[in-house]
C-alpha atoms as a PDB file:
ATOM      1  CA  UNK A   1      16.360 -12.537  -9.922  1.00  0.00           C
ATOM      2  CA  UNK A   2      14.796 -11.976  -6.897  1.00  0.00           C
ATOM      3  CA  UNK A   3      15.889  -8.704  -4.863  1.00  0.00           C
ATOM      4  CA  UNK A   4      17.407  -8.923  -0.927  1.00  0.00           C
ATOM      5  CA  UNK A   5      15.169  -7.738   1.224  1.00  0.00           C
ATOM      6  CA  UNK A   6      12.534  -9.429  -0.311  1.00  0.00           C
ATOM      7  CA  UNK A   7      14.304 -12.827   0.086  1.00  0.00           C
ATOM      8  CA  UNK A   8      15.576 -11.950   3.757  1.00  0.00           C
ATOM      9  CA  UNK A   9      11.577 -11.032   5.087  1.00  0.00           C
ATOM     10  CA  UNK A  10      10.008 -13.854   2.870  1.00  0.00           C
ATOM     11  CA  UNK A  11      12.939 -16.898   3.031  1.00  0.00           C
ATOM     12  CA  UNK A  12      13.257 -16.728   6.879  1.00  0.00           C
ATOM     13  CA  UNK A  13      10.636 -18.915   7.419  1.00  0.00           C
ATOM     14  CA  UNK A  14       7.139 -20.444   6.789  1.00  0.00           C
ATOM     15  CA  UNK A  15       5.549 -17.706   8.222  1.00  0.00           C
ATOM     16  CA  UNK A  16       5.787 -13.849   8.003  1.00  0.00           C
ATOM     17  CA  UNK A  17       8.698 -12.791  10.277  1.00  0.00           C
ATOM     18  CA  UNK A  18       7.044 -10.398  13.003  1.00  0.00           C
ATOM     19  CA  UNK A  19       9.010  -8.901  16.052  1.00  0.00           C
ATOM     20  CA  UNK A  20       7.978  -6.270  18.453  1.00  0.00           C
ATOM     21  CA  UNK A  21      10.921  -4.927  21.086  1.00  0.00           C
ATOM     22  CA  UNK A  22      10.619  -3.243  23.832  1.00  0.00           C
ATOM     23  CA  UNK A  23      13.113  -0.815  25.075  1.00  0.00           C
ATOM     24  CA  UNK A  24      16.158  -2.722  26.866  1.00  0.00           C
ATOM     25  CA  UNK A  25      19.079  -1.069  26.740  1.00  0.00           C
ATOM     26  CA  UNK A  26      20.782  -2.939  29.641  1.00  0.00           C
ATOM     27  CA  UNK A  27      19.735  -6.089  28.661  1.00  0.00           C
ATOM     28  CA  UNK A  28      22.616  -8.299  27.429  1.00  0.00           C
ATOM     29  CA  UNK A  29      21.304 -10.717  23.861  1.00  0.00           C
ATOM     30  CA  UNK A  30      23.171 -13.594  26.030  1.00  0.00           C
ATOM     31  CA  UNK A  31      20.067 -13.526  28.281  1.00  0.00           C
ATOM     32  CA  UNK A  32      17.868 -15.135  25.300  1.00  0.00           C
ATOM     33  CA  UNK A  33      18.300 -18.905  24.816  1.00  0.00           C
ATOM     34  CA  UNK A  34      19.551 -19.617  21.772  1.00  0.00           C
ATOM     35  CA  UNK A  35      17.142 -20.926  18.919  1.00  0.00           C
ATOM     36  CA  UNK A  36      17.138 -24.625  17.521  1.00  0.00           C
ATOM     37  CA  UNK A  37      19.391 -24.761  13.905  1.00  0.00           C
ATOM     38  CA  UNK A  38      17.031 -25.737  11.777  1.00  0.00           C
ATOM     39  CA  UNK A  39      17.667 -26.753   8.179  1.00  0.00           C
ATOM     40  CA  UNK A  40      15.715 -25.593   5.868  1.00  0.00           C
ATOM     41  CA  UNK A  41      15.099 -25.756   2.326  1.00  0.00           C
ATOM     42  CA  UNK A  42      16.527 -22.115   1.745  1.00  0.00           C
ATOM     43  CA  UNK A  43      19.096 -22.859   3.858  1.00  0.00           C
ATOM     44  CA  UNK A  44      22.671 -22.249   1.623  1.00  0.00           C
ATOM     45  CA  UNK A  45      23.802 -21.116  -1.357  1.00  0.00           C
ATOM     46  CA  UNK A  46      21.376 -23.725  -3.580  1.00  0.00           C
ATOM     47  CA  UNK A  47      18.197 -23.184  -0.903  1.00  0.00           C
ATOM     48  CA  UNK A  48      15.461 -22.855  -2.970  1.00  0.00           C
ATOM     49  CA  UNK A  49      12.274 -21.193  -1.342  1.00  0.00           C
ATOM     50  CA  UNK A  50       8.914 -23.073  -1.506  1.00  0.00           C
ATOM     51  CA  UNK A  51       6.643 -20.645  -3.488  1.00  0.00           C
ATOM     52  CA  UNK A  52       3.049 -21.938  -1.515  1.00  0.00           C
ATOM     53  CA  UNK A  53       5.189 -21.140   1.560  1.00  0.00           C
ATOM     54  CA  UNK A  54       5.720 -18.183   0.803  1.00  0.00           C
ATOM     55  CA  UNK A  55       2.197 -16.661  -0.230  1.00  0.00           C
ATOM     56  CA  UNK A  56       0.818 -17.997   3.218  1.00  0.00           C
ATOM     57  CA  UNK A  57       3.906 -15.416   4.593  1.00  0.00           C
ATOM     58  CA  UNK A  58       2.827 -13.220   2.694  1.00  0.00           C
ATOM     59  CA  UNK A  59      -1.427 -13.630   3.930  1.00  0.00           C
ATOM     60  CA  UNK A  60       0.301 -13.813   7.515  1.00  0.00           C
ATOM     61  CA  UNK A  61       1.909 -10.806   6.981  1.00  0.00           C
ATOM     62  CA  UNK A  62      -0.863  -8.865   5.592  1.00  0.00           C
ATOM     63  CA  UNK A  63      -3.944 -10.518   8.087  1.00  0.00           C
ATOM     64  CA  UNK A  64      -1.678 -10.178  11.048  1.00  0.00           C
ATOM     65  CA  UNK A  65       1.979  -8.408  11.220  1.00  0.00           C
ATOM     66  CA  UNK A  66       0.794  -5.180   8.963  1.00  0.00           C
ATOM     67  CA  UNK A  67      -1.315  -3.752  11.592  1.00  0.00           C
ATOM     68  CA  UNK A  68       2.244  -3.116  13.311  1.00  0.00           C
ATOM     69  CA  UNK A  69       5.126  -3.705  10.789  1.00  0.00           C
ATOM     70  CA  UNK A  70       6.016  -2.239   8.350  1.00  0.00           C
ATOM     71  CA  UNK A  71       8.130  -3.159   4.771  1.00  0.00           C
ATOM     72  CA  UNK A  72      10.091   0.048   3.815  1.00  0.00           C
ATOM     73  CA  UNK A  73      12.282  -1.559   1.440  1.00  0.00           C
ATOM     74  CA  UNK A  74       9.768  -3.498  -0.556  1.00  0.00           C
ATOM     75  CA  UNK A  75       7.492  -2.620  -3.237  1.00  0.00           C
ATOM     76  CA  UNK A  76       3.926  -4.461  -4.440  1.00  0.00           C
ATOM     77  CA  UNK A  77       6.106  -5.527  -7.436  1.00  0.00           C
ATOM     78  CA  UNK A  78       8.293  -7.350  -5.273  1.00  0.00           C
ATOM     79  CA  UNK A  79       5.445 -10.047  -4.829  1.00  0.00           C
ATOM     80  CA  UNK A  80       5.790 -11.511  -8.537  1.00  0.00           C
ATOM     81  CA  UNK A  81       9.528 -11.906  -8.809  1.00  0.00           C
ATOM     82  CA  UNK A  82      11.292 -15.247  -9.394  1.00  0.00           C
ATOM     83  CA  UNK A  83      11.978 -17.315  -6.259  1.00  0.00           C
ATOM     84  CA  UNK A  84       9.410 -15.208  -4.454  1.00  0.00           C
ATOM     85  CA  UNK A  85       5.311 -15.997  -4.216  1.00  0.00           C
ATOM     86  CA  UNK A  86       5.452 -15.258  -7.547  1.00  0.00           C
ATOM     87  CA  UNK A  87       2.365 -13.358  -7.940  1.00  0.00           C
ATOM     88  CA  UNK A  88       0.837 -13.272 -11.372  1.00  0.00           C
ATOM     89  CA  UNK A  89       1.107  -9.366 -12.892  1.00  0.00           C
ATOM     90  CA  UNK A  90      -2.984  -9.438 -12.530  1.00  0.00           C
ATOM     91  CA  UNK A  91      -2.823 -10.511  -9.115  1.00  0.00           C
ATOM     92  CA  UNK A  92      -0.221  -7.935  -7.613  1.00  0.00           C
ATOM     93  CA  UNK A  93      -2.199  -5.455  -9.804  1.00  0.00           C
ATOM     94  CA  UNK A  94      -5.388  -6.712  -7.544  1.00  0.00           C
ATOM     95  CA  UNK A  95      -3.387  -6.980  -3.988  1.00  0.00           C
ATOM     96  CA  UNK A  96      -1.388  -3.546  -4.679  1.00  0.00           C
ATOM     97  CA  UNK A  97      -5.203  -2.215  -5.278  1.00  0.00           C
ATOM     98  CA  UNK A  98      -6.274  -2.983  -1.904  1.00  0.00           C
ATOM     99  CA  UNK A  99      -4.742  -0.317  -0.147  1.00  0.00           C
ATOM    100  CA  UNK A 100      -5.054   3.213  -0.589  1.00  0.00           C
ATOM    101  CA  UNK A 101      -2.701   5.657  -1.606  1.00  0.00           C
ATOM    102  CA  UNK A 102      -1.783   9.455  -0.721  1.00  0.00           C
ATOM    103  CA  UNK A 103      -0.346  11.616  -3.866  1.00  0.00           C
ATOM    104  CA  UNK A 104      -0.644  14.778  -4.588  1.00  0.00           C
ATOM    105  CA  UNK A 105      -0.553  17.550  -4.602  1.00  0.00           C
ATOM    106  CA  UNK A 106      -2.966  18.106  -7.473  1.00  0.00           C
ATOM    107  CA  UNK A 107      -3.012  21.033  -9.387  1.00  0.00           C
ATOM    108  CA  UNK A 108      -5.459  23.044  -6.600  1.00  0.00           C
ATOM    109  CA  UNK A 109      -2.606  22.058  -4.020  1.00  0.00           C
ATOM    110  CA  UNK A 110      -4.518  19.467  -2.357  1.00  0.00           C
ATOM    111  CA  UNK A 111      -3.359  15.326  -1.787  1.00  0.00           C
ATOM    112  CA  UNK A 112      -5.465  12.919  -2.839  1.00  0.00           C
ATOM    113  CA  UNK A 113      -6.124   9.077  -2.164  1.00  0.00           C
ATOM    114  CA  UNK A 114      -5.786   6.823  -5.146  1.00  0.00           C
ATOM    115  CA  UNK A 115      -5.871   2.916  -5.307  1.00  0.00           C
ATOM    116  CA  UNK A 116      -2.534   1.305  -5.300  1.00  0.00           C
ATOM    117  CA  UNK A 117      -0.155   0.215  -8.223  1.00  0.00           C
ATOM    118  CA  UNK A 118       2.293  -2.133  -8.149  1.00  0.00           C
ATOM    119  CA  UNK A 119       5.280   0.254  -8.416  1.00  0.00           C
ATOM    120  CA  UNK A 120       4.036   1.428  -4.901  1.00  0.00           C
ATOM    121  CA  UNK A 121       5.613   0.470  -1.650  1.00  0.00           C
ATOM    122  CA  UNK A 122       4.018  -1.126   1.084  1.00  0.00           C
ATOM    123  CA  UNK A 123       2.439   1.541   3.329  1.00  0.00           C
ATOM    124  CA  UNK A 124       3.269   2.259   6.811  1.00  0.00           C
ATOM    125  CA  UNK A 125       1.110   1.324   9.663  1.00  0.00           C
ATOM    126  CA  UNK A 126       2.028   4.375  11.704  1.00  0.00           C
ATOM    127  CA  UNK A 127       2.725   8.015  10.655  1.00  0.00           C
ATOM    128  CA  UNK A 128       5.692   7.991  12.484  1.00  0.00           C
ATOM    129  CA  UNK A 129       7.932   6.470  15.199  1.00  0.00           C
ATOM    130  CA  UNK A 130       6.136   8.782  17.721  1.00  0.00           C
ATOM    131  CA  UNK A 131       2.517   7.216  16.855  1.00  0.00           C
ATOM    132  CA  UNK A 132       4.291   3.816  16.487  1.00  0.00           C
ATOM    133  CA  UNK A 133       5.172   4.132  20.366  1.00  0.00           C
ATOM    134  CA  UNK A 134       2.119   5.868  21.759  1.00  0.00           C
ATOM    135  CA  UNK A 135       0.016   2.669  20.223  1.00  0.00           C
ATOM    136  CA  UNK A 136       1.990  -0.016  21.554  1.00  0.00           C
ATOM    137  CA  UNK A 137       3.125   1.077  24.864  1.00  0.00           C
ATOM    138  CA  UNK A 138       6.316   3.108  24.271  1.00  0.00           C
ATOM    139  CA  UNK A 139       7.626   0.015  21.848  1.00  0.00           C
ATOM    140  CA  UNK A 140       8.795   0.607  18.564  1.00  0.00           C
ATOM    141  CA  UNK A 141       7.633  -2.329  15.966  1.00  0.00           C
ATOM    142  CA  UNK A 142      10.337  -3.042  13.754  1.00  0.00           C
ATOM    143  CA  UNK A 143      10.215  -2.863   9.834  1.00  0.00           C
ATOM    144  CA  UNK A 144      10.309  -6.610   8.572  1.00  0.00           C
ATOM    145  CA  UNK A 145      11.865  -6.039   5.620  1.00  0.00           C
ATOM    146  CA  UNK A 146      15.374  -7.051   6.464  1.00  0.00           C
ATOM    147  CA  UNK A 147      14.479  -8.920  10.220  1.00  0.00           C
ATOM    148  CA  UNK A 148      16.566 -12.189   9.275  1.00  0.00           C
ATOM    149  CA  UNK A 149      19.756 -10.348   8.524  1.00  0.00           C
ATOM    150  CA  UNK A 150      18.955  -7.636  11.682  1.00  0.00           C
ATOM    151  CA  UNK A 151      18.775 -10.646  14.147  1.00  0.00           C
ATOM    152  CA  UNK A 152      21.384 -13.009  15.482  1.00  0.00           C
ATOM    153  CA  UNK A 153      20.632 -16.422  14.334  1.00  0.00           C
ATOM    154  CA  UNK A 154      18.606 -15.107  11.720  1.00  0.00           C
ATOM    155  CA  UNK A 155      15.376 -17.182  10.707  1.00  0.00           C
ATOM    156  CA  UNK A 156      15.743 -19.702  13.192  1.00  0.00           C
ATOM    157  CA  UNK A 157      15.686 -16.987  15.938  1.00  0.00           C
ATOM    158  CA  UNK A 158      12.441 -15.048  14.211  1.00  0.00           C
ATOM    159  CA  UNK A 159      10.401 -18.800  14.223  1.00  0.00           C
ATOM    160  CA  UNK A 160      11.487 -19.230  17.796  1.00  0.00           C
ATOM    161  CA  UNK A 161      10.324 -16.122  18.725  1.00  0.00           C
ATOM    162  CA  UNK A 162       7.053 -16.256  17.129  1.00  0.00           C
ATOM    163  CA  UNK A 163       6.575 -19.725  18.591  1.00  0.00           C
ATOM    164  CA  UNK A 164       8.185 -19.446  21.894  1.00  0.00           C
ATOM    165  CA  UNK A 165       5.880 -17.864  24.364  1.00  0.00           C
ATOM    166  CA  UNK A 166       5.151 -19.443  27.422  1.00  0.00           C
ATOM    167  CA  UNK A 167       4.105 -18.195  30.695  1.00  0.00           C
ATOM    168  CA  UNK A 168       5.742 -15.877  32.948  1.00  0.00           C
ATOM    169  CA  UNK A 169       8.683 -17.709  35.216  1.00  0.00           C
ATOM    170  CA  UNK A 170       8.015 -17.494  39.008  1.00  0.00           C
ATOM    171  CA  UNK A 171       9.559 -14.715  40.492  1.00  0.00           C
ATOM    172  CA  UNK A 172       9.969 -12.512  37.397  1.00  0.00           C
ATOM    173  CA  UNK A 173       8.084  -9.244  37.578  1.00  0.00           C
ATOM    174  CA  UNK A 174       6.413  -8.264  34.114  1.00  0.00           C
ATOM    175  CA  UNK A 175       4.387  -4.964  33.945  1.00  0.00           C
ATOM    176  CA  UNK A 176       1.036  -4.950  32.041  1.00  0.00           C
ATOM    177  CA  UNK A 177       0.983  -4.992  28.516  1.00  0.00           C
ATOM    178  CA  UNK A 178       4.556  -7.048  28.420  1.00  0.00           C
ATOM    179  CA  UNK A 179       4.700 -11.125  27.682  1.00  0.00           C
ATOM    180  CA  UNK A 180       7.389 -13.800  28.521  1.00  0.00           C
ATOM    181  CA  UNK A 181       9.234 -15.072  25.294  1.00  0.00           C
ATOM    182  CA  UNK A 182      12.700 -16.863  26.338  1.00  0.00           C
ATOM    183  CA  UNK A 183      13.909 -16.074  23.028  1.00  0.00           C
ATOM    184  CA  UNK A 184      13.871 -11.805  23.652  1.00  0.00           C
ATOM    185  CA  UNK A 185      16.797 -10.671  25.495  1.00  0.00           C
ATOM    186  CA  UNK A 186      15.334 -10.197  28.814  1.00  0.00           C
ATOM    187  CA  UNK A 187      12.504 -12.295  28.216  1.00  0.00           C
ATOM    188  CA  UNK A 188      10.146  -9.994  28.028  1.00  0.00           C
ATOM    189  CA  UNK A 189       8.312  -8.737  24.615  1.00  0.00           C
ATOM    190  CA  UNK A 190       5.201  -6.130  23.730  1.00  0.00           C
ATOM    191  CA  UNK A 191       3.836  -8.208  21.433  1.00  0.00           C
ATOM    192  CA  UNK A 192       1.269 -10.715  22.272  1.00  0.00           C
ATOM    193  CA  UNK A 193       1.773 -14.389  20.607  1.00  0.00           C
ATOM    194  CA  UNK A 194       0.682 -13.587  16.926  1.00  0.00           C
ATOM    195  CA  UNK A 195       0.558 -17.071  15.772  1.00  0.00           C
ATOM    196  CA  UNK A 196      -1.877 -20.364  17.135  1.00  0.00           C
ATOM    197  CA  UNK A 197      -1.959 -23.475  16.483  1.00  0.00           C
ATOM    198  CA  UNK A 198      -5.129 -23.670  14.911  1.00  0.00           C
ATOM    199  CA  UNK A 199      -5.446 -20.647  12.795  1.00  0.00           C
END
């Protein structure tokens, strides 16, 4: 049986949920429009999730959200459960591989970089909160593990925000480095549109 957070960041939708907010603490969610309910094959308690859907989430996640996001609460071994992408042992094995490790300390003291086993979680783009902010102008990324149960409307608010940019209203003032999405509270969002048409 398939863990959680795994099925929240995974079954929101076709695509890797990715989300980048920017400090508002006087805007108000009620200035977002509200996403289009969507149905969708997860949707309820006999959704099933469409396991080719979710291994391109997971090569979205890993070409394009993991520069910035991060995946605390999931582990490499995650990838092969039932009612996930259901990676083959071999092939999480392979993709946990990929990335390199820090463990230690050895018996000198020292940490060391090892390739990565499944049992390993998904490492952190940033070293902390603090470099998180300095690299993408003072806004914090948030971890995708758990992003459909974190947001209102839950996957049909991530897809309309990773689908809804469109250019700045008249009138509104938006400082460099910021982009219009109707679907932020306050409209305006540090990340750029992740997602095109075409790729």
């Amino acid at each position: 049986m398939m863990i959680k957070p795994f099925t929240n960041l995974f079954g929101g939708a076709i695509f890797v949920a990715i989300l980048l907010a920017t400090p508002m603490a006087t805007q108000a969610a009620e200035d977002a429009k509200p996403p289009k309910k969507m149905e969708r094959q997860f949707s309820g308690v006999l959704g099933t999730y469409d396991r080719n859907a979710l291994r391109r989430g997971y090569q979205v996640y890993k070409e394009v959200c993991a520069t910035c996001h991060g995946l605390k609460h999931l582990y490499f071994r995650n990838l092969s459960q039932v009612g996930g992408p259901e990676f083959t042992q071999a092939e999480v094995k392979a993709l946990a591989a990929q990335y390199q490790m820090v463990e230690g300390p050895d018996r000198f003291g020292d940490m060391f970089d090892r390739a990565g086993l499944p049992r390993d979680g998904f490492p952190e783009p940033y070293p902390n909160d603090n470099a998180a902010r300095a690299a993408n102008g003072g806004a914090l990324p948030p971890d995708l593990s758990l992003i459909n149960k974190a947001r209102g409307h839950g996957a049909d608010y991530v897809y309309a925000l990773l689908v809804g940019y469109e250019d700045t209203p008249t009138g509104m003032e938006m400082r460099a480095g910021l982009y219009y999405n109707p679907y932020m509270p306050g409209g305006r969002i540090a990340m750029p549109a992740p997602l095109f048409e075409d790729s």
